[in-house]
N, C-alpha and C. Protein backbone atom coordinates (compact mmCIF):
# COMPACT_ATOMS: atom_id res chain seq x y z
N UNK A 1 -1.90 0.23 -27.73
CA UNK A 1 -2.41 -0.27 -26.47
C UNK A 1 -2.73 0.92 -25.56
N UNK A 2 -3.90 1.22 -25.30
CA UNK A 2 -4.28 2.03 -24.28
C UNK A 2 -3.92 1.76 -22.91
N UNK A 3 -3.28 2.81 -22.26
CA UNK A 3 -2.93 2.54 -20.61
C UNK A 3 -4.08 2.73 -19.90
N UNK A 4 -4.01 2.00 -18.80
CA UNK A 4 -5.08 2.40 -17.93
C UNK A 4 -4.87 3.62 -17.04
N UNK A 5 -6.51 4.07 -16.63
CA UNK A 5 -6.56 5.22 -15.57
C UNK A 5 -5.67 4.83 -14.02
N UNK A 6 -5.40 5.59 -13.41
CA UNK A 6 -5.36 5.16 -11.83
C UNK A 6 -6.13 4.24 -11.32
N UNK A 7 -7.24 4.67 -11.30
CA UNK A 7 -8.65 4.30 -10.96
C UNK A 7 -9.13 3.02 -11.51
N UNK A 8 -8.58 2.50 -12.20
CA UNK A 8 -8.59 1.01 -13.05
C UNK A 8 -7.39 -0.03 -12.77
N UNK A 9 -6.44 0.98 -12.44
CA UNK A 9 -5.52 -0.09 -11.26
C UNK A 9 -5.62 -1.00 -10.14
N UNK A 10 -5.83 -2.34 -10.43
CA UNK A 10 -6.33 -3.10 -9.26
C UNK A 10 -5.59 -2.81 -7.85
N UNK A 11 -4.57 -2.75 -7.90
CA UNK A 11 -3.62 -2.93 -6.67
C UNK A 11 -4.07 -1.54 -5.84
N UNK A 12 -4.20 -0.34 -7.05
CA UNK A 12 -4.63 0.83 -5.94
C UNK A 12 -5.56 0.96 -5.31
N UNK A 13 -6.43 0.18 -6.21
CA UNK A 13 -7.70 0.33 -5.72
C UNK A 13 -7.63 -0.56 -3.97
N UNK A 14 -6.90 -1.72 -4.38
CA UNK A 14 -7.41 -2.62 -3.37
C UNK A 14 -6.28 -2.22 -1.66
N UNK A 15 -5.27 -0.71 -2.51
CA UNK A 15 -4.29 -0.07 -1.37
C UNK A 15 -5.60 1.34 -1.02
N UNK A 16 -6.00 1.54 -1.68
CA UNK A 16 -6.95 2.53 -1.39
C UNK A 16 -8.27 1.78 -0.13
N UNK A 17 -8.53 0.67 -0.74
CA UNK A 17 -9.42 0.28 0.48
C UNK A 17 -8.85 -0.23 1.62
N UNK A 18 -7.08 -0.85 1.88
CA UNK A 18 -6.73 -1.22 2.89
C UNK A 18 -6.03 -0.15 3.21
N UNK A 19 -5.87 1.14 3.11
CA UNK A 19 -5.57 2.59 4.08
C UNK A 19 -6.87 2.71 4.90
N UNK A 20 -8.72 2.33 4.29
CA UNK A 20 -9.49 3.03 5.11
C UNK A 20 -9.55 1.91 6.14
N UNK A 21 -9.71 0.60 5.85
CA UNK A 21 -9.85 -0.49 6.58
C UNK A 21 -9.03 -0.28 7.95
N UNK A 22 -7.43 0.10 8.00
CA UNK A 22 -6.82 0.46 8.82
C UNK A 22 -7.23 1.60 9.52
N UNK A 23 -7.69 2.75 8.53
CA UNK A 23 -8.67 4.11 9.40
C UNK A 23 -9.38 3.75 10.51
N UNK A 24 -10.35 2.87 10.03
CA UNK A 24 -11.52 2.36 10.40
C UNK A 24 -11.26 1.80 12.33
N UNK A 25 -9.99 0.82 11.97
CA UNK A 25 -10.14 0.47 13.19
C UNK A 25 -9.37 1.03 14.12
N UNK A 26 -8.27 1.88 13.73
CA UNK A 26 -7.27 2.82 14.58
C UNK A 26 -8.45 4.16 15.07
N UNK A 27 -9.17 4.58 14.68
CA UNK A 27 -10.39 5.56 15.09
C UNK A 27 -10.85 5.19 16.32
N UNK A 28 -11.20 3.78 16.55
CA UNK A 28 -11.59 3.36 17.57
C UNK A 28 -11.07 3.32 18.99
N UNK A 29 -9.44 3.15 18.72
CA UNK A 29 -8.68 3.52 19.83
C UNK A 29 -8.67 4.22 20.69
N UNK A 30 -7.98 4.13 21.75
CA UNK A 30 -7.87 5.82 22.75
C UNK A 30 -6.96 6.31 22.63
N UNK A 31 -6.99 7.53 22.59
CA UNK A 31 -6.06 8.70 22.53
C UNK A 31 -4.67 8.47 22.50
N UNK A 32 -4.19 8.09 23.24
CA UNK A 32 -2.68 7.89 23.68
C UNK A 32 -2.20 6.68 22.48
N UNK A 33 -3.39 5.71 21.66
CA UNK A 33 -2.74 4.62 21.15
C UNK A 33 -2.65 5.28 19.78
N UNK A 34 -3.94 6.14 19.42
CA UNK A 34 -4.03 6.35 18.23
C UNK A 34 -3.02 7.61 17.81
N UNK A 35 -2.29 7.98 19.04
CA UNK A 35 -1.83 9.55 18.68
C UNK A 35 0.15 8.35 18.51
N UNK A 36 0.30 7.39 18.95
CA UNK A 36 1.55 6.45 18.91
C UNK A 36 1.75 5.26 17.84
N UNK A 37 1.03 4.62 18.29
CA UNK A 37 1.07 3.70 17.31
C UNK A 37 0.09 3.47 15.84
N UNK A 38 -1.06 4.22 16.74
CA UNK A 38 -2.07 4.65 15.25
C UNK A 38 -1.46 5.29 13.97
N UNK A 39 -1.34 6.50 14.57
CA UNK A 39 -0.70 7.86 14.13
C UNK A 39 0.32 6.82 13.03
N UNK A 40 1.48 5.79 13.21
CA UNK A 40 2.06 5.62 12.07
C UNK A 40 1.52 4.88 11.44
N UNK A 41 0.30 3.95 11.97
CA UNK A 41 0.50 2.63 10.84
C UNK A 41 -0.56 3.17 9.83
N UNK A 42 -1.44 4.11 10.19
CA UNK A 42 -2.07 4.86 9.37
C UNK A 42 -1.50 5.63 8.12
N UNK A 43 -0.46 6.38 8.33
CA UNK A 43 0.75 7.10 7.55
C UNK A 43 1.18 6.00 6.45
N UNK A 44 1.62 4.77 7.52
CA UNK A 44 2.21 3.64 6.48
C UNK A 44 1.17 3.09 5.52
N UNK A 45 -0.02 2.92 6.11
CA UNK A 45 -1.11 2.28 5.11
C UNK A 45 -1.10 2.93 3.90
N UNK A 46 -1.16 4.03 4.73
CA UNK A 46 -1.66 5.39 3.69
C UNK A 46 -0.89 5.70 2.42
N UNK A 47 0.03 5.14 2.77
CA UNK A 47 1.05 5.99 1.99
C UNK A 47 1.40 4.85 0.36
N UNK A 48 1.06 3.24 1.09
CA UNK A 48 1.07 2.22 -0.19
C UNK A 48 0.22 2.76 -1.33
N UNK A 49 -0.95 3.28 -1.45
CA UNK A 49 -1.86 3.67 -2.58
C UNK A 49 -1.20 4.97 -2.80
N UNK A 50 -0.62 6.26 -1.64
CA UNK A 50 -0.02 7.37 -2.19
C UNK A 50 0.89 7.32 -3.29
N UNK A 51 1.95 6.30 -2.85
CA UNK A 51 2.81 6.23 -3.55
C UNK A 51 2.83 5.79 -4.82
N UNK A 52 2.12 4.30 -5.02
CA UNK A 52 1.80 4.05 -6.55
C UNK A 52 0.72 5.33 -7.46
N UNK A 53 -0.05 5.96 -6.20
CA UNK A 53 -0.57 7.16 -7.02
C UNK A 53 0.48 8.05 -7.98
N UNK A 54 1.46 8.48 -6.64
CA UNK A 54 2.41 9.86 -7.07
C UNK A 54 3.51 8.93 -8.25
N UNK A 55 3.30 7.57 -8.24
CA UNK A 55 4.24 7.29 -9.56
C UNK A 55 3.70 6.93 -10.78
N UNK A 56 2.58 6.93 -10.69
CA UNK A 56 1.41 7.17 -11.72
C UNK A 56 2.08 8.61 -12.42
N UNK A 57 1.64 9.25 -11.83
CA UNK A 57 1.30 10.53 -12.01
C UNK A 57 2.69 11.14 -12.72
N UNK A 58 4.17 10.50 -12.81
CA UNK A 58 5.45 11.05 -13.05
C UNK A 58 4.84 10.86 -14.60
N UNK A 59 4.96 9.38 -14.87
CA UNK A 59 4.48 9.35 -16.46
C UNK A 59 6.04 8.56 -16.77
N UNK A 60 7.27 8.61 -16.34
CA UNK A 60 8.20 8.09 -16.48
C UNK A 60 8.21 6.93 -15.76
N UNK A 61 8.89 5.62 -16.53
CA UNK A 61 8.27 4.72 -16.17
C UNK A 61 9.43 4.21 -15.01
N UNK A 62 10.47 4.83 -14.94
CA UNK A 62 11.62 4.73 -14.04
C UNK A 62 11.10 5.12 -12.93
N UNK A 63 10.95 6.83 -13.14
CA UNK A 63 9.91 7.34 -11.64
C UNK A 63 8.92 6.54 -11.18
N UNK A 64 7.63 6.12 -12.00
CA UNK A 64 6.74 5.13 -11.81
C UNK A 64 7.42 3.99 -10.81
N UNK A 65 8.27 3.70 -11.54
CA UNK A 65 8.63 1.98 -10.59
C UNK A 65 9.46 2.56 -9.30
N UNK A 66 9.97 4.04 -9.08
CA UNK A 66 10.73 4.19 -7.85
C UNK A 66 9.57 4.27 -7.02
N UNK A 67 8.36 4.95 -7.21
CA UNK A 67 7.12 5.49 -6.27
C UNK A 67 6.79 4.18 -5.81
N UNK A 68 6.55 3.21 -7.15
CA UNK A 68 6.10 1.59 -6.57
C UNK A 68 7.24 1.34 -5.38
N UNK A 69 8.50 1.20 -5.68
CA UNK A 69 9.52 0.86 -4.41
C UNK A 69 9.28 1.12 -3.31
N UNK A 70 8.55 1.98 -3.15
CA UNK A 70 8.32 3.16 -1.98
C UNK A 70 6.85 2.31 -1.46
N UNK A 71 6.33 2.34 -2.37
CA UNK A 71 5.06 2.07 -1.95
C UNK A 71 5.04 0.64 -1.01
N UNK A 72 6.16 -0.37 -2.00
CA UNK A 72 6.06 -1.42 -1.34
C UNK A 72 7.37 -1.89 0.06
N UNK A 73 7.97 -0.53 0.08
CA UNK A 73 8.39 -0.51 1.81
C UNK A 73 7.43 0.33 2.56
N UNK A 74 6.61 1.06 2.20
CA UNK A 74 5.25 1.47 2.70
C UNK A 74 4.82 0.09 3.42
N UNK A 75 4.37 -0.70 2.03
CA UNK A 75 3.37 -2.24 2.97
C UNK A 75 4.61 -2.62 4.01
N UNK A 76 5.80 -2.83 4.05
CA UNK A 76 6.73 -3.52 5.02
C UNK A 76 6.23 -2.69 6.14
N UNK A 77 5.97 -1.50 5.99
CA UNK A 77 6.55 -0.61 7.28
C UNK A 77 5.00 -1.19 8.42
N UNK A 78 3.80 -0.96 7.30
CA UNK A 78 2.59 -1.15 7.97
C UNK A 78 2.56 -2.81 8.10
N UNK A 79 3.01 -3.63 7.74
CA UNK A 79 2.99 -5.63 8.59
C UNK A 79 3.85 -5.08 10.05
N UNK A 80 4.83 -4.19 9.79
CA UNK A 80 5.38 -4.21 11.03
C UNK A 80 4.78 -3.38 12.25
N UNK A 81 3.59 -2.49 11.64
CA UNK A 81 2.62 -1.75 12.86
C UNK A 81 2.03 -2.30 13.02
N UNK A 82 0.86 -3.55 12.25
CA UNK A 82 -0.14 -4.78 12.27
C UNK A 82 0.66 -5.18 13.64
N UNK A 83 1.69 -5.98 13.14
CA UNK A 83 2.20 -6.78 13.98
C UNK A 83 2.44 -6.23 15.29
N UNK A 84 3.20 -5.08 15.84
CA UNK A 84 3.35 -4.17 16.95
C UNK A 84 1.70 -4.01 17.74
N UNK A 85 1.13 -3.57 17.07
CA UNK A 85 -0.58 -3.60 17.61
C UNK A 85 -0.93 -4.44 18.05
N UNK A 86 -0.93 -5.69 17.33
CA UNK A 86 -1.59 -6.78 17.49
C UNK A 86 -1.05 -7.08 19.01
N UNK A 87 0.36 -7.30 19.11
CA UNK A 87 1.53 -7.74 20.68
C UNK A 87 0.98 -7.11 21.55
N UNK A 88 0.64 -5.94 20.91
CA UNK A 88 0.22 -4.26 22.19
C UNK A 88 -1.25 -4.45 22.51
N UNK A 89 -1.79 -6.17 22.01
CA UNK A 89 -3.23 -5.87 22.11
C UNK A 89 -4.48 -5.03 21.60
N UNK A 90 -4.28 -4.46 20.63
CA UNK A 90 -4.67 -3.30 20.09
C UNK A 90 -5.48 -3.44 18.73
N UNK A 91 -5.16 -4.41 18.42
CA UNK A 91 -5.40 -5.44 17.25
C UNK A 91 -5.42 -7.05 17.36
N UNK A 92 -6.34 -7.74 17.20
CA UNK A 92 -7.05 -8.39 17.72
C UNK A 92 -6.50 -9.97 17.02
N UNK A 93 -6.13 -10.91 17.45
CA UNK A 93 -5.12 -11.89 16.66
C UNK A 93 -5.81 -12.15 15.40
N UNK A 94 -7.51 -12.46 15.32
CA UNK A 94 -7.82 -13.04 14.15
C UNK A 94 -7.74 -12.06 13.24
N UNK A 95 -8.42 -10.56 13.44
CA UNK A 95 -8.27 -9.32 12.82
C UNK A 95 -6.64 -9.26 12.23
N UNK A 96 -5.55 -9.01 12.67
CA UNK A 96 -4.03 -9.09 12.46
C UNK A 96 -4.26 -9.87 11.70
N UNK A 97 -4.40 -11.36 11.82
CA UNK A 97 -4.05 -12.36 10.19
C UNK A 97 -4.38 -11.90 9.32
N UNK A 98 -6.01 -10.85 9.67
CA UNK A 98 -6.43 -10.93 8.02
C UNK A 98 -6.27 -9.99 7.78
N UNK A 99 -5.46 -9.00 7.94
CA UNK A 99 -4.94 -7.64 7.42
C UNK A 99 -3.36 -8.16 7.02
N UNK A 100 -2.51 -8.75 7.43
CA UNK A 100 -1.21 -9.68 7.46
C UNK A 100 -1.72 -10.53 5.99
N UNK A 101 -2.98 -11.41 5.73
CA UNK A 101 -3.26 -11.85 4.51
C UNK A 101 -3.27 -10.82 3.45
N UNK A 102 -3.99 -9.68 3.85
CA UNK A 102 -3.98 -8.40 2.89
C UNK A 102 -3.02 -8.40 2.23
N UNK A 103 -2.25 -8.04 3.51
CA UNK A 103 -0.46 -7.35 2.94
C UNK A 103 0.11 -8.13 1.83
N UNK A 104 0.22 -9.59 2.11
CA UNK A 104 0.64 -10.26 1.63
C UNK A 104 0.05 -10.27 -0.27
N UNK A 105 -1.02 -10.06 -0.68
CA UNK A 105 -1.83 -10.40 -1.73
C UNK A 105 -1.08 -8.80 -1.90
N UNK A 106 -1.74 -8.04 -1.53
CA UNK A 106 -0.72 -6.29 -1.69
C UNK A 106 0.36 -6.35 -2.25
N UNK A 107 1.54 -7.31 -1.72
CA UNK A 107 2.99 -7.04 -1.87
C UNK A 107 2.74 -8.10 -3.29
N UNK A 108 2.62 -8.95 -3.65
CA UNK A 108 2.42 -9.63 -4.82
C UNK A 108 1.74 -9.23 -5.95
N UNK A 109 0.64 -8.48 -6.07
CA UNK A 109 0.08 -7.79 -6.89
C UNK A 109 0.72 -6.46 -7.04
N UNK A 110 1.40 -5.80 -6.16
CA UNK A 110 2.56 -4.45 -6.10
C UNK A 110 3.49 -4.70 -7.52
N UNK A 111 3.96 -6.11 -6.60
CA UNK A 111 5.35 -7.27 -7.41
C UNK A 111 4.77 -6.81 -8.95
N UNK A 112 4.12 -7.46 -9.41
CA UNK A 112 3.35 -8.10 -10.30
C UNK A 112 2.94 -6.10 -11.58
N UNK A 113 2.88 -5.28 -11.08
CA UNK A 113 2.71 -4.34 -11.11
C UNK A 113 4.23 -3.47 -11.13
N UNK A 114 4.73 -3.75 -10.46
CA UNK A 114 6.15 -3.04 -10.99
C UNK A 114 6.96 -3.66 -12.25
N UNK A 115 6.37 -5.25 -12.58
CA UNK A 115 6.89 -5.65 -13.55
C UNK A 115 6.04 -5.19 -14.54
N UNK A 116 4.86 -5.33 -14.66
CA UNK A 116 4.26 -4.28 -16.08
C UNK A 116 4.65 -3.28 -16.30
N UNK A 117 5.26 -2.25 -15.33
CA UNK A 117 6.08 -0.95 -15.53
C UNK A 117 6.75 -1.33 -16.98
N UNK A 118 7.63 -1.65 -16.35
CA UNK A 118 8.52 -1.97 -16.87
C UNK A 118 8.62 -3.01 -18.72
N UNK A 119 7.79 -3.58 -18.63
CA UNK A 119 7.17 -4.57 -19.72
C UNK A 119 6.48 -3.30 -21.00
N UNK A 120 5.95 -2.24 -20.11
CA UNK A 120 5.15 -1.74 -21.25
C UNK A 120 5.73 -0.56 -21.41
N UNK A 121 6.71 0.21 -20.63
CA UNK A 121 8.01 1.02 -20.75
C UNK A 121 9.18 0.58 -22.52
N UNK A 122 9.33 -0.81 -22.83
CA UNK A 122 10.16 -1.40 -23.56
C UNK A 122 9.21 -1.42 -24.75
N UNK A 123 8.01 -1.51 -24.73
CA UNK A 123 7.01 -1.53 -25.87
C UNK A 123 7.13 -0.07 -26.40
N UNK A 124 6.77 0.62 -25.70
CA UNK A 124 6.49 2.08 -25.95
C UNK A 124 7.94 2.62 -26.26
N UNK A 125 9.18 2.57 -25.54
CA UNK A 125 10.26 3.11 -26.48
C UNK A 125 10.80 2.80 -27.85
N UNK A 126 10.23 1.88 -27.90
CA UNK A 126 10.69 1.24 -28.93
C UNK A 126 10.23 2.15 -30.55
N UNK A 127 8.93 2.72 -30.10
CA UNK A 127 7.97 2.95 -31.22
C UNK A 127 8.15 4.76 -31.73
């Protein structure tokens, strides 16, 4: 069974487009919001696709699933800057749901993805 590339990973791909999506609209801000509250939820976005990247990249499928762990208190950290923005006005209620829907499809396909770790970890030692 051939593994897939990074780059053929659905979940990264779809953490890779919700880091810029978040870029996108924290840019727009002023100064003082984007240098406070921007400044993290950007980090946090950012960091869901970093992380399943950098556990890609171990090759161990233990390391692999710790980077996923990471990745997916990454998404916790960024529902909880969505949400902070949104209160702070900053983010816009209908905009918030549908980044809050994101997360949600994110953290389940993450889910869903730390269990193949693991599934194709038990194949491969075996052999």
């Amino acid at each position: 069974m051939a593994s897939l590339t990074l780059d053929e990973i659905i979940v990264y791909q779809r953490a890779m487009q919700f880091g810029e999506r978040i870029y996108s609209i924290v840019i727009a801000w002023k100064y003082f919001s984007q240098t406070t509250i921007g400044k993290q939820l950007i980090e946090a976005s950012d960091s869901i696709a970093a992380n399943i990247s950098e556990g890609y990249g171990r090759y161990f499928f233990k390391e692999n699933r710790n980077f996923c762990f990471y990745a997916r208190g990454s998404l916790t950290e960024t529902k909880t800057w969505i949400i902070k923005a949104n209160n702070r006005k900053l983010i816009q209620e209908e905009e918030a749901k549908l980044l809050l829907s994101e997360i949600e499809i994110l953290h389940k396909m993450l889910n869903r993805y730390i269990k193949s770790i693991g599934r194709k970890s038990l194949v491969t030692s075996d052999q």
